[in-house]
Protein backbone atom coordinates (compact mmCIF):
# COMPACT_ATOMS: atom_id res chain seq x y z
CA UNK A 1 0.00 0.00 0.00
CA UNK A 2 1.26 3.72 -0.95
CA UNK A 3 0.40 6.59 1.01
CA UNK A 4 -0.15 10.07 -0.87
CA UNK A 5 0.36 13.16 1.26
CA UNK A 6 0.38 16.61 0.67
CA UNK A 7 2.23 18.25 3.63
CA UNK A 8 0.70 20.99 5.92
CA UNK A 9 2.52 23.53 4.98
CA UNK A 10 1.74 22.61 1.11
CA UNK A 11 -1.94 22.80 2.36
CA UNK A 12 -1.26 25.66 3.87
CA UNK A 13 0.17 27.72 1.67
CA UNK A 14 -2.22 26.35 -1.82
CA UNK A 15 -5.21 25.73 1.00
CA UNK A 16 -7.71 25.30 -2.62
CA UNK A 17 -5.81 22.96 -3.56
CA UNK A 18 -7.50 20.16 -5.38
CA UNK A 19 -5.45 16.59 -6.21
CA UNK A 20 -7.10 13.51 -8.03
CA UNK A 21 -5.62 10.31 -7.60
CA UNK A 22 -6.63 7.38 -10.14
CA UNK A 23 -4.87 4.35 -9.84
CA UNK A 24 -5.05 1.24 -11.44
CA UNK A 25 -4.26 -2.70 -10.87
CA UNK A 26 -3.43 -4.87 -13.56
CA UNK A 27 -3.31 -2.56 -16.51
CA UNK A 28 -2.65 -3.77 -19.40
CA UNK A 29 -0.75 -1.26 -22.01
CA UNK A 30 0.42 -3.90 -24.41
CA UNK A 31 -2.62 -4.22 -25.74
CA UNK A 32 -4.59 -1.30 -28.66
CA UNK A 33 -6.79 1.16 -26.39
CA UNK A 34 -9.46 2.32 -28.92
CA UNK A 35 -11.14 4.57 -27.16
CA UNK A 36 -7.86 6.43 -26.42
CA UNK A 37 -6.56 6.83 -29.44
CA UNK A 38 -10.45 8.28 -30.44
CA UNK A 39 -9.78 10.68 -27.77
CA UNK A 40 -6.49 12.19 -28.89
CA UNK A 41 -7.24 12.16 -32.63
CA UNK A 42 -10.71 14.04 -31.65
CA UNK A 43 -8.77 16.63 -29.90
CA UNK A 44 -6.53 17.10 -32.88
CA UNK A 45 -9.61 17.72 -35.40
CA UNK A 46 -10.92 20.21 -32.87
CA UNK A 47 -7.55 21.82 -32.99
CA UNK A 48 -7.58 21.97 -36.28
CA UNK A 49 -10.86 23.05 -37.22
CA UNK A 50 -10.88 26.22 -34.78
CA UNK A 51 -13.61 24.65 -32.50
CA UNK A 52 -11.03 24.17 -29.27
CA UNK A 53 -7.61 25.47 -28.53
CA UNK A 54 -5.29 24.47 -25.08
CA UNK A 55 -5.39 26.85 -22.60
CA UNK A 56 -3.13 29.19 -22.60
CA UNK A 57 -0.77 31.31 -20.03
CA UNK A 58 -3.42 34.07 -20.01
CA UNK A 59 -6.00 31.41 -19.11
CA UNK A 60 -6.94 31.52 -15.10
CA UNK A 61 -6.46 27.82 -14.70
CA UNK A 62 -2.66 28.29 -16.24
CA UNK A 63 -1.92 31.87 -14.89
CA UNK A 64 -2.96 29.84 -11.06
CA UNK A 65 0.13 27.64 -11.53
CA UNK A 66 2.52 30.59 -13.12
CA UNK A 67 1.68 32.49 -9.93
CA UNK A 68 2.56 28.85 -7.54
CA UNK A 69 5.66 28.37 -9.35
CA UNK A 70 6.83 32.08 -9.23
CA UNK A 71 6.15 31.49 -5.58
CA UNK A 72 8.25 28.79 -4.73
CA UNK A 73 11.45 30.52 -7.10
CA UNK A 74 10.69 28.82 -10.69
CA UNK A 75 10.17 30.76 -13.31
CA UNK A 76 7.05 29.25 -15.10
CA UNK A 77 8.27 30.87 -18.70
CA UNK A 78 11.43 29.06 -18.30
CA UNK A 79 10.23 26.11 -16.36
CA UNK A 80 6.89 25.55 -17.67
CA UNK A 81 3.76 23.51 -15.82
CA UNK A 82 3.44 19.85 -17.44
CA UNK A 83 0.16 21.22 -18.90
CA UNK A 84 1.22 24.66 -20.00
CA UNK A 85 4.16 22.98 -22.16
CA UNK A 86 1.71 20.15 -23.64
CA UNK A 87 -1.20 22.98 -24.80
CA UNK A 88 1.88 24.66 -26.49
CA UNK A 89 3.60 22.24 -28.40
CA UNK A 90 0.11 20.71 -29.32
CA UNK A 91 -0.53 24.03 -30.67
CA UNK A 92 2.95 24.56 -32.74
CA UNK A 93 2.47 21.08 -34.08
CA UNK A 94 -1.12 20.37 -34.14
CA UNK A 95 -0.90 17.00 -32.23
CA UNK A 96 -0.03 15.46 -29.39
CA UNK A 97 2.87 12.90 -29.03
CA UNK A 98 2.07 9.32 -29.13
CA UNK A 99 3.75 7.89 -25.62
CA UNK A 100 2.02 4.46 -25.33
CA UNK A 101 -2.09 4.05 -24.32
CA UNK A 102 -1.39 4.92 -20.83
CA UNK A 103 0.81 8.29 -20.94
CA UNK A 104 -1.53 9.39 -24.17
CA UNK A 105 -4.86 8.70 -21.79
CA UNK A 106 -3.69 11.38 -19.42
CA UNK A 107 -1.76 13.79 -21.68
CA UNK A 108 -4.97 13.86 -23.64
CA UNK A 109 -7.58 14.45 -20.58
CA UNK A 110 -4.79 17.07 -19.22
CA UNK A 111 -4.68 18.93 -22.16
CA UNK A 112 -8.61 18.84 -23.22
CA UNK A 113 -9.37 20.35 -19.76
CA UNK A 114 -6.34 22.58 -19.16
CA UNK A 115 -5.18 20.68 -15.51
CA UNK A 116 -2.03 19.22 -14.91
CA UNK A 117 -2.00 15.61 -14.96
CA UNK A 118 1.27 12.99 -14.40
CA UNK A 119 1.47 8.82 -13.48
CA UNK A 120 3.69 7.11 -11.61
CA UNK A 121 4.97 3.19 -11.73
CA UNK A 122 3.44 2.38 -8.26
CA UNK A 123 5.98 -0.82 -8.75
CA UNK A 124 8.98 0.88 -8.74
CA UNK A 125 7.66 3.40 -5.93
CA UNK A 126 9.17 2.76 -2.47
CA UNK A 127 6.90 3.89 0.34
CA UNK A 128 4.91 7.16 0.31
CA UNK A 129 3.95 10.00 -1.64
CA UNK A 130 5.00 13.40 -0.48
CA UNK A 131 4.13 16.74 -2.01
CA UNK A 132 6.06 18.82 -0.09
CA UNK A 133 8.91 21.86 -0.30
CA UNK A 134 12.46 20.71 -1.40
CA UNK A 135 15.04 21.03 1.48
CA UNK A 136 17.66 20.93 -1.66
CA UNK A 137 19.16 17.45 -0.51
CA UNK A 138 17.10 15.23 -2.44
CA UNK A 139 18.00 14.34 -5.75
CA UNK A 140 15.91 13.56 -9.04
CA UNK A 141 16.82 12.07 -12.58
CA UNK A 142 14.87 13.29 -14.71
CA UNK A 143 12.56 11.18 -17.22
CA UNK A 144 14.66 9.74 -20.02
CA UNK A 145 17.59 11.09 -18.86
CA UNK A 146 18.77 8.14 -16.58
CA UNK A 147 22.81 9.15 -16.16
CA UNK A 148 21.74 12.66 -15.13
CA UNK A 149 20.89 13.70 -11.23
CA UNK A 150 19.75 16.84 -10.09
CA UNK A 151 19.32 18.62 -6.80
CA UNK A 152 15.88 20.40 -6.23
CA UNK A 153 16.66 23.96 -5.33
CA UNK A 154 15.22 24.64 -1.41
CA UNK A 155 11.81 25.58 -1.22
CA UNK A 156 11.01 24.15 -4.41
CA UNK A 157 7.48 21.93 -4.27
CA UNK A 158 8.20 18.43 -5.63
CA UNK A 159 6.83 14.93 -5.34
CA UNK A 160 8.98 12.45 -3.26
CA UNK A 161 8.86 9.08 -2.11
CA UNK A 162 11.66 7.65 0.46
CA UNK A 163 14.11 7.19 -2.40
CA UNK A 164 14.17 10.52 -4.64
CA UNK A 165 12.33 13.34 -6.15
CA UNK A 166 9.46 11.77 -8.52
CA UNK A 167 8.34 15.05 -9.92
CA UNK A 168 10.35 18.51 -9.98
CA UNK A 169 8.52 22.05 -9.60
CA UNK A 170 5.25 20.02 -8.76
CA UNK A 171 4.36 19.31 -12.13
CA UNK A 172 7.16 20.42 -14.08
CA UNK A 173 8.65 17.03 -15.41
CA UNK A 174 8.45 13.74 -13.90
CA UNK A 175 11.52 11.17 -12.83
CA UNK A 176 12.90 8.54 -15.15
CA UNK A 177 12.59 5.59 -12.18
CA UNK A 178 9.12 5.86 -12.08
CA UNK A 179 7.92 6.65 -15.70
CA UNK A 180 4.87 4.57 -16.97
CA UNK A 181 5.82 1.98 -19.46
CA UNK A 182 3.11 0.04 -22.00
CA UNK A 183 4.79 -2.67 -18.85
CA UNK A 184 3.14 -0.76 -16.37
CA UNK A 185 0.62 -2.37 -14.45
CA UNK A 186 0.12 -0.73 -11.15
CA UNK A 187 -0.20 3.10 -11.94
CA UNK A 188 -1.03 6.02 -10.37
CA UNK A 189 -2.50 8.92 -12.34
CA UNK A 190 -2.86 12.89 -10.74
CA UNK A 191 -4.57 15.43 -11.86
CA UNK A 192 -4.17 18.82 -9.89
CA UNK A 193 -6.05 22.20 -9.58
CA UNK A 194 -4.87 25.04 -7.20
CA UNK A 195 -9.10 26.52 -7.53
CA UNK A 196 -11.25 23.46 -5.76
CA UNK A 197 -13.49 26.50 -5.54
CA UNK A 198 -13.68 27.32 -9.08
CA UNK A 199 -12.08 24.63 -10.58
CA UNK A 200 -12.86 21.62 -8.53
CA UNK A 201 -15.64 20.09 -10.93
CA UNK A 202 -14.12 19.99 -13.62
CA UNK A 203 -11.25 18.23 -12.39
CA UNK A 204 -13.95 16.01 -11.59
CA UNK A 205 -14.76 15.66 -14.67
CA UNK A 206 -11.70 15.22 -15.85
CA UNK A 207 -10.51 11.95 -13.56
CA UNK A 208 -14.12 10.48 -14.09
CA UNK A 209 -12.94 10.81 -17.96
CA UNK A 210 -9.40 9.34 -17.56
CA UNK A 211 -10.93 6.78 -15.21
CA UNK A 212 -13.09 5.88 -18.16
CA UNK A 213 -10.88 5.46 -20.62
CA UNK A 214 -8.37 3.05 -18.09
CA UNK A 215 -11.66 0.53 -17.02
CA UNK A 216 -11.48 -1.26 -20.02
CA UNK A 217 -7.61 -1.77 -19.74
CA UNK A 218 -7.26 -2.68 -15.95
CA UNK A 219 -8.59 -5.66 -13.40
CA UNK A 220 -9.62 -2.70 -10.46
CA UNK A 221 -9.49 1.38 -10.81
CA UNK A 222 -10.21 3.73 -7.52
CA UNK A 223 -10.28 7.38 -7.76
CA UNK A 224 -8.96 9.41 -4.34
CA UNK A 225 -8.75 12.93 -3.84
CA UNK A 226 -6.71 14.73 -1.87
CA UNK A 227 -7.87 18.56 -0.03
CA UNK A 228 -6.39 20.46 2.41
CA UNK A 229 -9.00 19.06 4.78
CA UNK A 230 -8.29 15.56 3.80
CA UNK A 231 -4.89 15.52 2.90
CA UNK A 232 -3.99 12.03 1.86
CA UNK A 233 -5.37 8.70 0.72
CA UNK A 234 -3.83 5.25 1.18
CA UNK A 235 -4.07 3.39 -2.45
């Protein structure tokens, strides 16, 4: 069992803070996923006829997590949010990239509904999952760049476990150790909003749509979320 956690003074500082957790058992990535690939070819029409765009920087649910990263020292132009960098290379090229069923399930939802979204290999996990502010020690190797180690900078928000950083700048980019394969079969998916108050049903929406298109392709699916009130969830 895994543990996810957002730490008090995470909550306390981003107190409408809203965190999906979807995980699965027995998922099977090796295998076509229809309905998936429907989903991310949709979104490209829509693109491309003018009927949808990604949000943008100027939009409220992207300028929230320019303002959180400017907070914590990262400078979101540089350093953009995981969702932020999607909507804008999906609008240079006019598609998303092709990962395998299980990465293109959540880049797809993420960028459809403007919320950042992320997995992690619960298998190569080891014990719980912090969100919490960077003390600088920890170290993180970044996601397909397994010779190369970092060092958070202090007061940076990251995801942890009891090994390493698993995501840098909160949603930034996520570690190569615990990247989701088409081997996957224990997965965790997020999906994040910094507006519960505003934003909280459609991130509701948007994990009852990722959770949709993973039933068909796992054994068991739950779907957690994490508040300030209720700050973590035992998968």
């Amino acid at each position: 069992m895994t543990t996810f956690r957002i730490s008090p003074t995470v909550a306390d500082a981003f107190p409408d803070t809203l965190i999906a957790v979807v995980t699965t058992a027995g998922l099977n990535g090796r295998e076509p996923w229809p309905h998936t690939a429907a989903a991310v070819e949709g979104l490209e029409q829509d693109l491309a006829s003018g009927t949808w765009s990604p949000a943008d920087e100027n939009d409220p649910r992207i300028e929230a997590w320019h303002t959180a990263y400017r907070s914590f020292g990262t400078n979101p132009r540089r350093i953009r949010p995981s969702v932020d960098a999607l909507g804008r290379r999906m609008t240079k090229k006019g598609n998303l990239p092709r990962i395998n069923p299980a990465v293109d399930s959540y880049n797809t939802v993420s960028v459809r509904h403007g919320l950042p979204a992320g997995a992690f290999d619960l298998d190569h996990v080891t014990g719980d999952i912090e969100i919490r502010y960077a003390d600088g020690t920890e170290t993180f190797t970044p996601l397909g760049e397994p010779d190369t180690v970092e060092n958070p900078k202090p007061g940076e928000i990251i995801y942890t476990d009891t090994t390493d950083v698993l995501t840098r700048h909160w949603n930034h980019r996520d570690a190569h150790r615990t990247r989701v394969t088409e081997n996957s079969t224990h997965v965790a998916f997020v999906l994040e909003t910094l507006h519960a108050t505003r934003d909280g049903h459609l991130l509701e929406v948007a994990a009852e749509e990722l959770h949709s298109l993973l039933i068909p392709h796992a054994e068991a699916t739950t779907v957690h979320y994490l508040t300030r009130q209720q700050p973590q969830a035992t998968i």
